[in-house]
C-alpha atoms as a PDB file:
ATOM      1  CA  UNK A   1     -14.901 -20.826  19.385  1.00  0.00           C
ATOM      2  CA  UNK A   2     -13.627 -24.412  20.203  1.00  0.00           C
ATOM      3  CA  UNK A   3     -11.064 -26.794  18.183  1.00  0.00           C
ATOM      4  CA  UNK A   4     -11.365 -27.355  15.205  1.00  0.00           C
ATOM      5  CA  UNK A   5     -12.506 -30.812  14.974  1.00  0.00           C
ATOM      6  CA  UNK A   6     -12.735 -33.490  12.033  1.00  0.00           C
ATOM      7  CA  UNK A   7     -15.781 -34.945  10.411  1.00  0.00           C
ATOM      8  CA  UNK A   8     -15.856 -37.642  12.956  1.00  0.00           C
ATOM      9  CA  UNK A   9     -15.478 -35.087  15.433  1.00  0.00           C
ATOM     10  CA  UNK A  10     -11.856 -35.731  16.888  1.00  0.00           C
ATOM     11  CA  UNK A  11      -9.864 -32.502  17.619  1.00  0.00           C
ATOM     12  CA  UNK A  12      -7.336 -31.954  14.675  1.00  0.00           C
ATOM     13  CA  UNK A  13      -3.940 -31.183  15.042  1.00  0.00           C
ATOM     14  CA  UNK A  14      -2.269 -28.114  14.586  1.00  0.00           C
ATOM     15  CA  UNK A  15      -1.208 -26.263  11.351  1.00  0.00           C
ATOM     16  CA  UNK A  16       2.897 -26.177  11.254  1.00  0.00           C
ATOM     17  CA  UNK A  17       3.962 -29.992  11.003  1.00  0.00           C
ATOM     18  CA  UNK A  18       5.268 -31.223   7.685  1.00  0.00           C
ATOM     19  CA  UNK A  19       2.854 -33.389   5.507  1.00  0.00           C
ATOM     20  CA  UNK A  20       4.178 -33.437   2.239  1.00  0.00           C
ATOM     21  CA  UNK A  21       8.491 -32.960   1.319  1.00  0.00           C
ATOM     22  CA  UNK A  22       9.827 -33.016  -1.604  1.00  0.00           C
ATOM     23  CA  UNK A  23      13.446 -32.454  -2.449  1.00  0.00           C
ATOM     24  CA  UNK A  24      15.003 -32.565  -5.613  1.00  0.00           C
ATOM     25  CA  UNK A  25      11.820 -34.449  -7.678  1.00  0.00           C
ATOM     26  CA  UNK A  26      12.993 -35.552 -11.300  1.00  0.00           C
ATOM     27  CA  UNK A  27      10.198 -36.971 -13.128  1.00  0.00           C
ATOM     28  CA  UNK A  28      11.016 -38.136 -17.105  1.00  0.00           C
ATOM     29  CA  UNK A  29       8.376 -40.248 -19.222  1.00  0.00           C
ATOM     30  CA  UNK A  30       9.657 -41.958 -21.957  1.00  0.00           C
ATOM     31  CA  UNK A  31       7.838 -42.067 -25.167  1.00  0.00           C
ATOM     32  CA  UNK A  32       7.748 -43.338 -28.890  1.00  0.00           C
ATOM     33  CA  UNK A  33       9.731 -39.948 -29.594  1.00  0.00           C
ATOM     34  CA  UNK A  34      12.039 -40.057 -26.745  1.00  0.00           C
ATOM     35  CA  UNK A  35      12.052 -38.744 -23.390  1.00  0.00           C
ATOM     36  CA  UNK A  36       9.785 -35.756 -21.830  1.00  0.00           C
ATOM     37  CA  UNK A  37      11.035 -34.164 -19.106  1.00  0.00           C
ATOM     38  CA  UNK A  38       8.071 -33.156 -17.038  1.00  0.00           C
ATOM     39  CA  UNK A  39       9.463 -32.258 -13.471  1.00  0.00           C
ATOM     40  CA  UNK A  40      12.701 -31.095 -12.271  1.00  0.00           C
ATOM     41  CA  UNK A  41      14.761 -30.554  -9.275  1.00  0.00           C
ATOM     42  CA  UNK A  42      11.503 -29.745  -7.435  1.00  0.00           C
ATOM     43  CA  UNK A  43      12.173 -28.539  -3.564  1.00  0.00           C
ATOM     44  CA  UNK A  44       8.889 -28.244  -1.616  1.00  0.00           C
ATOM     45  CA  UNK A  45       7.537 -28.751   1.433  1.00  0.00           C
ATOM     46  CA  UNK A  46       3.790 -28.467   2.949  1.00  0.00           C
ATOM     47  CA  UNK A  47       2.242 -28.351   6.208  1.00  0.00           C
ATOM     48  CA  UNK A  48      -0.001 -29.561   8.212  1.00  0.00           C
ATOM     49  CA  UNK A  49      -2.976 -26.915   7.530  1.00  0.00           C
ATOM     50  CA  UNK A  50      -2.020 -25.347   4.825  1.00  0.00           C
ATOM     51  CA  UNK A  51      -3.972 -24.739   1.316  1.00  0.00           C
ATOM     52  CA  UNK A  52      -1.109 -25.011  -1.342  1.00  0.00           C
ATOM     53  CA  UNK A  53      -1.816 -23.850  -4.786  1.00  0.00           C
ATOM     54  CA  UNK A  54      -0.162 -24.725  -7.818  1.00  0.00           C
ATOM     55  CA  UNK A  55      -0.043 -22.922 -10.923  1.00  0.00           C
ATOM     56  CA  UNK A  56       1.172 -22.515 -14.057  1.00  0.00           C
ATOM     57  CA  UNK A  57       1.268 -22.875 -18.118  1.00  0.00           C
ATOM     58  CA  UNK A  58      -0.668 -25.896 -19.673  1.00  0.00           C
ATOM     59  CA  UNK A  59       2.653 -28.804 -19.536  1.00  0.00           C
ATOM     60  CA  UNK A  60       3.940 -27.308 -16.476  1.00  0.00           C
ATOM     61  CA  UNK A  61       3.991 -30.741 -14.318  1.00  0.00           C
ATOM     62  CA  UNK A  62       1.618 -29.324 -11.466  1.00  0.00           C
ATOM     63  CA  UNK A  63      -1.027 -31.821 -12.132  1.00  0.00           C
ATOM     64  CA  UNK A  64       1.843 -34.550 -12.665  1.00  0.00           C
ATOM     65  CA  UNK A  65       3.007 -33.341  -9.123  1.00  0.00           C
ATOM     66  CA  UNK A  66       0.132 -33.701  -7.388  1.00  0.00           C
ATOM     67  CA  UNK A  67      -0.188 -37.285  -9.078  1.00  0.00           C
ATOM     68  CA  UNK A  68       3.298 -38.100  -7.600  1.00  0.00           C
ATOM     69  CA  UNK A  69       2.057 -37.154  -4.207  1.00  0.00           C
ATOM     70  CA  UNK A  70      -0.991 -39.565  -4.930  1.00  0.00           C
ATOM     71  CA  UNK A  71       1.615 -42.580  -6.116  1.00  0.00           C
ATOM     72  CA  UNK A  72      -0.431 -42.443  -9.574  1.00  0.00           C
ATOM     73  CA  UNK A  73       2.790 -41.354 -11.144  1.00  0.00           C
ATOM     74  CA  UNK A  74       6.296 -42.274  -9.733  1.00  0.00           C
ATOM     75  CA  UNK A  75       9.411 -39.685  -9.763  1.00  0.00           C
ATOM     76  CA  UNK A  76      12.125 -40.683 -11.710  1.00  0.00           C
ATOM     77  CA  UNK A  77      14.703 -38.770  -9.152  1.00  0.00           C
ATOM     78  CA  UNK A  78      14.654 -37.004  -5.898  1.00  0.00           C
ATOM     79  CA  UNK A  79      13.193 -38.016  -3.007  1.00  0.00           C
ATOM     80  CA  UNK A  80       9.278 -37.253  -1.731  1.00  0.00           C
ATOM     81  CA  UNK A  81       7.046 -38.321   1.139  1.00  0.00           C
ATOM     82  CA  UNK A  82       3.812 -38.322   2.320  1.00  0.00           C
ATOM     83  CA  UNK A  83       3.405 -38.468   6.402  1.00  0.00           C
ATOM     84  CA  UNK A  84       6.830 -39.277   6.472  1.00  0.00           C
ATOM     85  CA  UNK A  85       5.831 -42.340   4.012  1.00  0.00           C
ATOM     86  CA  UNK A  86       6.667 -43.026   0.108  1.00  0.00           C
ATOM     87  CA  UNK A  87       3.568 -41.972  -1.577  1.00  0.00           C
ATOM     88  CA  UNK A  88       2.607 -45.661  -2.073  1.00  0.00           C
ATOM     89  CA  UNK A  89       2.282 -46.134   1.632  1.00  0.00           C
ATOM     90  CA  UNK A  90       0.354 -43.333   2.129  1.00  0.00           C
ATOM     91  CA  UNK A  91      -1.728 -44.331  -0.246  1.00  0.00           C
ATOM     92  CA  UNK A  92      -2.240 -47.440   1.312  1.00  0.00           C
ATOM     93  CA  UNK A  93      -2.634 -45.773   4.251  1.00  0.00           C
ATOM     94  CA  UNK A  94      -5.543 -43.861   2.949  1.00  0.00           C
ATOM     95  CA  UNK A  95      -3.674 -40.771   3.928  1.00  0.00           C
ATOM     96  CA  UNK A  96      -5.705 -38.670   0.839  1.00  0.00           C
ATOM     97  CA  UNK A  97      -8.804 -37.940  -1.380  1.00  0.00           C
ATOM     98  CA  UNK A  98      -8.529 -37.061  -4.704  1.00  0.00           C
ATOM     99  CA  UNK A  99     -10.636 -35.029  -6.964  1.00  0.00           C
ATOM    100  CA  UNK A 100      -9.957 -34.714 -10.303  1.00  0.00           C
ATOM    101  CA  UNK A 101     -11.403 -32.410 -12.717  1.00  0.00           C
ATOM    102  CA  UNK A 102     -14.564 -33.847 -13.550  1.00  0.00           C
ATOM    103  CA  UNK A 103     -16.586 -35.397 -10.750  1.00  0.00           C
ATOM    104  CA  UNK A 104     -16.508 -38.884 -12.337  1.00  0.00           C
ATOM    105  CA  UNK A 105     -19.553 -39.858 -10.634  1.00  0.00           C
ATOM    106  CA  UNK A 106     -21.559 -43.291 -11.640  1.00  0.00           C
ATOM    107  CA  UNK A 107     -24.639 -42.714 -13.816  1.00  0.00           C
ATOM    108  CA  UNK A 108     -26.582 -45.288 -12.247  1.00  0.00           C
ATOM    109  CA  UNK A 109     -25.071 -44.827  -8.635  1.00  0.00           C
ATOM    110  CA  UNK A 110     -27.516 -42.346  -6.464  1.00  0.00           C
ATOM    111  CA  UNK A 111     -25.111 -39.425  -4.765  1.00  0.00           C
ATOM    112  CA  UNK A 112     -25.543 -41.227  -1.586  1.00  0.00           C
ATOM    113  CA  UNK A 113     -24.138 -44.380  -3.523  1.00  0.00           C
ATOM    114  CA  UNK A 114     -21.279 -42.695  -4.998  1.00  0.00           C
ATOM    115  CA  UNK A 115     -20.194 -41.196  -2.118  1.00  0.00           C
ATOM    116  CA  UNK A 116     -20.393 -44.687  -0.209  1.00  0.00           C
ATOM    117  CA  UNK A 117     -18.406 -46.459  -2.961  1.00  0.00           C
ATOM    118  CA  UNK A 118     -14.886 -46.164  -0.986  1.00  0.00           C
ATOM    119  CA  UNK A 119     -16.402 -46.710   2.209  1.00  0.00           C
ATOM    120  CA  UNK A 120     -17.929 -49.922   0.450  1.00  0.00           C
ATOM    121  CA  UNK A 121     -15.047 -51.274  -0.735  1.00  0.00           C
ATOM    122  CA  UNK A 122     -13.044 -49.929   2.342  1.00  0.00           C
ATOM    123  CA  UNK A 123     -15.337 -52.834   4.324  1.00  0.00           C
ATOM    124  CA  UNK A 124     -16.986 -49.914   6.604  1.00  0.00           C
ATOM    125  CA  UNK A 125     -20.271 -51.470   8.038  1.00  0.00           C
ATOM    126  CA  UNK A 126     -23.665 -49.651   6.682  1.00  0.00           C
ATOM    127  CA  UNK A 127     -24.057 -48.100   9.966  1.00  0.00           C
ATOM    128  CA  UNK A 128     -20.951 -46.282   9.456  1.00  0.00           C
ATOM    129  CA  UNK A 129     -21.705 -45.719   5.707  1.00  0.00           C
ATOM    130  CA  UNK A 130     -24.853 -44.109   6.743  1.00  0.00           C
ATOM    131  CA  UNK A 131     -23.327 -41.897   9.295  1.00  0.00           C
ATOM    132  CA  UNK A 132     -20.259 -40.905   7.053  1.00  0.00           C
ATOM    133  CA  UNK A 133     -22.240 -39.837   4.184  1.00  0.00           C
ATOM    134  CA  UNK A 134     -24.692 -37.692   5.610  1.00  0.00           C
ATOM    135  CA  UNK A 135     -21.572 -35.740   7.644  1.00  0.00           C
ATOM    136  CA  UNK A 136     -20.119 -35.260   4.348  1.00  0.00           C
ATOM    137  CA  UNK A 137     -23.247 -34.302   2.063  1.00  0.00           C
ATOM    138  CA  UNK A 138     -23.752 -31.743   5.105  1.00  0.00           C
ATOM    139  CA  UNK A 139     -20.309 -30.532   4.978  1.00  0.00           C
ATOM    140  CA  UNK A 140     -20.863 -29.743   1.088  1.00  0.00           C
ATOM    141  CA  UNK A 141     -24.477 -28.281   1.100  1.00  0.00           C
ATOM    142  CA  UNK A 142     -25.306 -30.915  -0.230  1.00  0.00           C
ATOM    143  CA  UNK A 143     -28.084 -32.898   2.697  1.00  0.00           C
ATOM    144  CA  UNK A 144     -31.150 -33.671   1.012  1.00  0.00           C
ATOM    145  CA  UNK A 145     -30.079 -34.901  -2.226  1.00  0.00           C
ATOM    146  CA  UNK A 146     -28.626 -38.703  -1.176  1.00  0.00           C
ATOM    147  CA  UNK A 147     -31.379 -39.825  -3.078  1.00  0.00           C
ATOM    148  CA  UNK A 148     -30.801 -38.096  -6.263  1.00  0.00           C
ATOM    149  CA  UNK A 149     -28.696 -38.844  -9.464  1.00  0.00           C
ATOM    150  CA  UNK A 150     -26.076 -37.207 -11.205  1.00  0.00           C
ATOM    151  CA  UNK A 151     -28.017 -35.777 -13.930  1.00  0.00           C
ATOM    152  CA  UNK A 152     -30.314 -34.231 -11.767  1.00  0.00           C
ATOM    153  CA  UNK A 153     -27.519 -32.230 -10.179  1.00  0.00           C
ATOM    154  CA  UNK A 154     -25.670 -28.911 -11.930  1.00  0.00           C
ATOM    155  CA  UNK A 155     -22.312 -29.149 -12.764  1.00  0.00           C
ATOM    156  CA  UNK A 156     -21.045 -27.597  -9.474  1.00  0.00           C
ATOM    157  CA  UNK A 157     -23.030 -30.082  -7.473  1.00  0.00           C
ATOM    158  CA  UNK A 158     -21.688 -33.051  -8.980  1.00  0.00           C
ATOM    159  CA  UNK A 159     -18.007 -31.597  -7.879  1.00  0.00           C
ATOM    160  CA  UNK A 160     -19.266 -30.802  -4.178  1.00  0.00           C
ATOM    161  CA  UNK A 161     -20.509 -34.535  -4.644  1.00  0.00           C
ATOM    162  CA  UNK A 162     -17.327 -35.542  -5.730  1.00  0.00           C
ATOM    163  CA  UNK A 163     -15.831 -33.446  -2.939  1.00  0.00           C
ATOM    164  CA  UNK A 164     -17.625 -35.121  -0.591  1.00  0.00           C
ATOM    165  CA  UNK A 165     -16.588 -38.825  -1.897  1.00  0.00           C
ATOM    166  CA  UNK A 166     -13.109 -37.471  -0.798  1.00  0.00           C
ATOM    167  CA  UNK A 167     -13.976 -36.911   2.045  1.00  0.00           C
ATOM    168  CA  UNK A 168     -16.116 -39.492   2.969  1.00  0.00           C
ATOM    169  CA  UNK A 169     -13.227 -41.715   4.592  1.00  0.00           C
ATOM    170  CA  UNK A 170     -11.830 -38.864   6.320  1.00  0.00           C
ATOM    171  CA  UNK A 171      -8.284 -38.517   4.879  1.00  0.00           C
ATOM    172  CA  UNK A 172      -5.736 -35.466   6.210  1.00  0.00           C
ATOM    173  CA  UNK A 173      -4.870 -34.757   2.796  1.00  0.00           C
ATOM    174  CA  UNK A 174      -7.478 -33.661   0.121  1.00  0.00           C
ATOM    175  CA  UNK A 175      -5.388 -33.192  -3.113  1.00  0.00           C
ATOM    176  CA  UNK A 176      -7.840 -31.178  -5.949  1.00  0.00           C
ATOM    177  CA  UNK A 177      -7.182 -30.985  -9.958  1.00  0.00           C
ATOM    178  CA  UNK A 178      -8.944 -28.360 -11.378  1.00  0.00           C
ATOM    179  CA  UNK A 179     -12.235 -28.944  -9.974  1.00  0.00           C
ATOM    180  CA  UNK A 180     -13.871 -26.190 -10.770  1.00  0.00           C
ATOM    181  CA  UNK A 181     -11.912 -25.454 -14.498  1.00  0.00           C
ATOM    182  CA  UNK A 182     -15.177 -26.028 -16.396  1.00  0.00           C
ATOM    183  CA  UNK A 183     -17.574 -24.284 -14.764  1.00  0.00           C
ATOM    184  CA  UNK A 184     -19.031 -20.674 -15.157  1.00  0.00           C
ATOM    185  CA  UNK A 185     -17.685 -17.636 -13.630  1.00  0.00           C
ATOM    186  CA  UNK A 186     -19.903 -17.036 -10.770  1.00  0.00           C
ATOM    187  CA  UNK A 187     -20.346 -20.863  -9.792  1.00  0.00           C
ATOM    188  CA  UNK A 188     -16.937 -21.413  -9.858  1.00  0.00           C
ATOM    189  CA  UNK A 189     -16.769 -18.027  -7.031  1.00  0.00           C
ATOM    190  CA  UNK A 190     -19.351 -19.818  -5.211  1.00  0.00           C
ATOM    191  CA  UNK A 191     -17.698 -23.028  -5.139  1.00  0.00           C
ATOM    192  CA  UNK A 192     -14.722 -21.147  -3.835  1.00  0.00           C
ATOM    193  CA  UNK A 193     -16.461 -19.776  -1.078  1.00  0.00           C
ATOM    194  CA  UNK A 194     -17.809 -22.934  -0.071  1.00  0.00           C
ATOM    195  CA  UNK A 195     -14.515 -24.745  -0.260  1.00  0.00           C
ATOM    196  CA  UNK A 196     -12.744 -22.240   1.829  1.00  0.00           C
ATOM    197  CA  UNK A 197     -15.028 -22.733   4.500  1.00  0.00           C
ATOM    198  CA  UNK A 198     -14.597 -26.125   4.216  1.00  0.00           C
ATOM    199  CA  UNK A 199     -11.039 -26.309   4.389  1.00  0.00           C
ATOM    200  CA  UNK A 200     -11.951 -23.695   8.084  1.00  0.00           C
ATOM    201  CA  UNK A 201     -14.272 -26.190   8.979  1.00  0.00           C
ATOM    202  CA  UNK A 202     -12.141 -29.350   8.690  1.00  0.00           C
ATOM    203  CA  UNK A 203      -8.201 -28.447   8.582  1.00  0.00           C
ATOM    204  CA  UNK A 204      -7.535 -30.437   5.770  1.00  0.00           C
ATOM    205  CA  UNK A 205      -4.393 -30.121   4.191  1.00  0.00           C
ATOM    206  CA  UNK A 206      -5.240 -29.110   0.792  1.00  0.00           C
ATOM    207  CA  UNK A 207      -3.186 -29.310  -2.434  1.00  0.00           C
ATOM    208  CA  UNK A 208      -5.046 -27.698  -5.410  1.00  0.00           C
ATOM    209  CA  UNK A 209      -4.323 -27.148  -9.289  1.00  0.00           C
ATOM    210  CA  UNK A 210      -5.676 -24.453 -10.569  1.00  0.00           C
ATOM    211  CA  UNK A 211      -4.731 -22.344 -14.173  1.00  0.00           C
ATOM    212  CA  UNK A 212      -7.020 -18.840 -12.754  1.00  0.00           C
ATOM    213  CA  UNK A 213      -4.448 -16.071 -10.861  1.00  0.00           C
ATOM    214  CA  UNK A 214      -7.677 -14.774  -8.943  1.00  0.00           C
ATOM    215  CA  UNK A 215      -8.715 -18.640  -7.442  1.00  0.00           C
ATOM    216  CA  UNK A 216      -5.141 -19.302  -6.164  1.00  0.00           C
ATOM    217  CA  UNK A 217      -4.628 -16.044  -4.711  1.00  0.00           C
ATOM    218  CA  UNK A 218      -7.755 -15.872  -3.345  1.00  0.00           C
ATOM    219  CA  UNK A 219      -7.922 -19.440  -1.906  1.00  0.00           C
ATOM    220  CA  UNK A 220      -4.114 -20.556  -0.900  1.00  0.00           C
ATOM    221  CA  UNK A 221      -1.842 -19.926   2.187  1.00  0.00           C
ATOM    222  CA  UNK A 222       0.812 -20.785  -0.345  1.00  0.00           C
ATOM    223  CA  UNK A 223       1.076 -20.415  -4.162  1.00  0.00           C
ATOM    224  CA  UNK A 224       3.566 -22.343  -6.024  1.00  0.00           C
ATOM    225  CA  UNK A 225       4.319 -20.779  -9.115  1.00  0.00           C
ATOM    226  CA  UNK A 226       5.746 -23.495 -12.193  1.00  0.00           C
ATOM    227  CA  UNK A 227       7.458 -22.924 -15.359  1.00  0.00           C
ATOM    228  CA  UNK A 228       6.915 -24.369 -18.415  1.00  0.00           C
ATOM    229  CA  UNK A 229       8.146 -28.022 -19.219  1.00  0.00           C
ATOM    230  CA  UNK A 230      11.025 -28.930 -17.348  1.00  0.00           C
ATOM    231  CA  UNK A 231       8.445 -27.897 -14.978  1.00  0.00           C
ATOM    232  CA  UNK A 232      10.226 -26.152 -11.902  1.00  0.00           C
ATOM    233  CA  UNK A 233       9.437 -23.753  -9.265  1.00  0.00           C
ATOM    234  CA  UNK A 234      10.127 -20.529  -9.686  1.00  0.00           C
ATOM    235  CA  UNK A 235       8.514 -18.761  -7.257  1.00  0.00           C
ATOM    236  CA  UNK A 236       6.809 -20.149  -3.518  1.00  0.00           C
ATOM    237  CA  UNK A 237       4.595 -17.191  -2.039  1.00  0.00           C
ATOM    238  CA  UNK A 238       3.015 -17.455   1.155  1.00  0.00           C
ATOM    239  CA  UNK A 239      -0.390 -15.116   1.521  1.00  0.00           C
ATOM    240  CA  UNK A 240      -0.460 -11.988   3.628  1.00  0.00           C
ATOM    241  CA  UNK A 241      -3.957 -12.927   3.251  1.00  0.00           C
ATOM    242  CA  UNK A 242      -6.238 -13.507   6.852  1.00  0.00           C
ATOM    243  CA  UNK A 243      -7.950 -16.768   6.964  1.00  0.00           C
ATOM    244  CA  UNK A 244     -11.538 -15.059   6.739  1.00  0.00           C
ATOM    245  CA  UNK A 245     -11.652 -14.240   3.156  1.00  0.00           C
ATOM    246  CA  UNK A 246     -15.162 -12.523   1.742  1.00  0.00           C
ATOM    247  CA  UNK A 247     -14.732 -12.503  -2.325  1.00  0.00           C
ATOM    248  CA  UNK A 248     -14.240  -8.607  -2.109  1.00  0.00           C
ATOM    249  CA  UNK A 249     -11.254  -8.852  -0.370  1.00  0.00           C
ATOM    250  CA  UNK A 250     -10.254  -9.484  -4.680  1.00  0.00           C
ATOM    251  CA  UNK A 251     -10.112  -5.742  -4.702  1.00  0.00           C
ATOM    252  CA  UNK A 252      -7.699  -5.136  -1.662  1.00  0.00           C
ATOM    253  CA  UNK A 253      -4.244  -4.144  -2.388  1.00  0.00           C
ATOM    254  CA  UNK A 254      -2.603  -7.078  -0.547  1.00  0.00           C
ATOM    255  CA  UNK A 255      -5.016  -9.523  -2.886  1.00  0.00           C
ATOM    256  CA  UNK A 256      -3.728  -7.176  -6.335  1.00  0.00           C
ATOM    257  CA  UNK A 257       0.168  -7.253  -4.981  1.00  0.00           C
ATOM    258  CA  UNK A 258      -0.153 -11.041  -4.541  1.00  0.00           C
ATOM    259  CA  UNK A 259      -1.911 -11.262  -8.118  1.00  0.00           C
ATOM    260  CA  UNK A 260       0.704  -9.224  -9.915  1.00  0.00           C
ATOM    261  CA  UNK A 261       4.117 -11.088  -7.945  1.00  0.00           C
ATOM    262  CA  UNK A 262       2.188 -14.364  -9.231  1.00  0.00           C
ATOM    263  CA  UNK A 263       1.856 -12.845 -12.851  1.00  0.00           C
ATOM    264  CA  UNK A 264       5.523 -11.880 -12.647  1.00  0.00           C
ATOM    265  CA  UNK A 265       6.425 -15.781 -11.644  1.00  0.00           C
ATOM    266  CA  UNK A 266       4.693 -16.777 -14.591  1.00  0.00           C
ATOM    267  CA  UNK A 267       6.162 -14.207 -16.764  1.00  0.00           C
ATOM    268  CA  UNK A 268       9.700 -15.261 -15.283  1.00  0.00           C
ATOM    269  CA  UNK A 269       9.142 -18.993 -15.822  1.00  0.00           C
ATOM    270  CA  UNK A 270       8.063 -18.376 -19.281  1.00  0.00           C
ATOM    271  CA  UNK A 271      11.544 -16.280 -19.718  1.00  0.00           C
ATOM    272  CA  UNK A 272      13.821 -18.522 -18.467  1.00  0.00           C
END
């Protein structure tokens, strides 16, 4: 088997260098009924590689984290970059994708067209348009269906769609907020399969909100565990898991011990 390579087929660097550091991250919003404290003292750091999980109660900050590593929310204290950047130059640097938890695609935009919208407004020519999307709508499963519209797609289409808007421009970093939170039981497995081998194909460096014990064990290399508001970390766990993960490996006893230490982070969080 060769390198892993990129979707515009450059060899990718190695798992192991540090993307994403955060130390001591504050974040307080201040409302009509005074202040909410939504992160604190948050230590974390993430690797080149890796597929980071965070989860938690509903309030916990993980989806405000991830939107301070996107520079859509800014931390009140503490210190965190991207690449070595503030989260505003990565931004600008077009160092991530972002998919939130519906696939927010345009009615009247074909999938091809929604998935070109960045690369539009990015000022990519229509040769490399063309090129880009059909590497990504391969990527997802999804070649054959440029042509198509949104409501002619199932639910988890439209996310591999929006998945593959992420992607289009190529970005390191693909941060994910509950993608798959709305949909049924056995899409959402088969969405997870897909996305792992993904993430194998491509060595993107994936940050990914979830609320299901199951998905983050059975997805991450890393699980960070969060307590309720303050949100915190109370517990980082890095998976004894291999890379090549078939959706029985749910019933292994490495998969169960990771499921019940994350259960018992929750349960601590919730104590505290």
């Amino acid at each position: 088997m060769g390198a892993l390579r990129d979707v515009t087929g450059e060899p990718m660097t190695q798992m192991g260098e540090t993307v994403v550091a955060a130390s001591g991250v504050d974040l307080t919003f201040e409302t009509n009924d005074g202040p909410v404290h939504a992160l604190k003292g948050v230590d974390l750091e993430i690797g080149k590689g890796e597929f980071v999980s965070f989860i938690g109660p509903s309030g916990c900050g993980k989806t405000t984290f991830l939107r301070c590593i996107a520079a859509l929310e800014t931390p009140t204290g503490g210190t965190l970059t991207v690449n070595g950047m503030s989260p505003d130059e990565a931004r600008r640097a077009r160092a991530y994708g972002y998919v939130f938890q519906a696939a927010g695609l345009y009615p009247w935009r074909t999938i091809g067209g929604n998935i070109r919208l960045p690369l539009e407004i990015m000022g990519y020519d229509k040769a490399a348009q063309a090129e880009r999307v059909a590497r990504v709508l391969e990527l997802v499963d999804l070649a054959g269906f440029e042509k198509k519209y949104p409501w002619q797609l199932s639910g988890g289409m439209q996310q591999r769609a929006s998945i593959a808007r992420a992607l289009a421009f190529d970005a390191d970093i693909l941060l994910m907020d509950e993608p798959f939170g709305a949909l049924d039981e056995i899409v959402r497995d088969h969405l997870n399969e897909q996305l792992l081998a993904l993430w194998a194909r491509t060595g993107k460096t994936i940050g990914f909100v979830t609320h299901s014990i199951p998905e983050a064990v059975y997805l991450s290399t890393k699980i960070v565990v969060m307590s309720p508001r303050p949100g915190r970390i109370t517990d980082v766990i890095e998976s004894p898991l291999p890379k090549e993960r078939p959706l029985d490996i749910r019933d292994s006893k490495e998969f169960i011990e990771v499921a019940h230490r994350v259960r018992e982070g929750l349960r601590a969080g919730h104590e505290a």
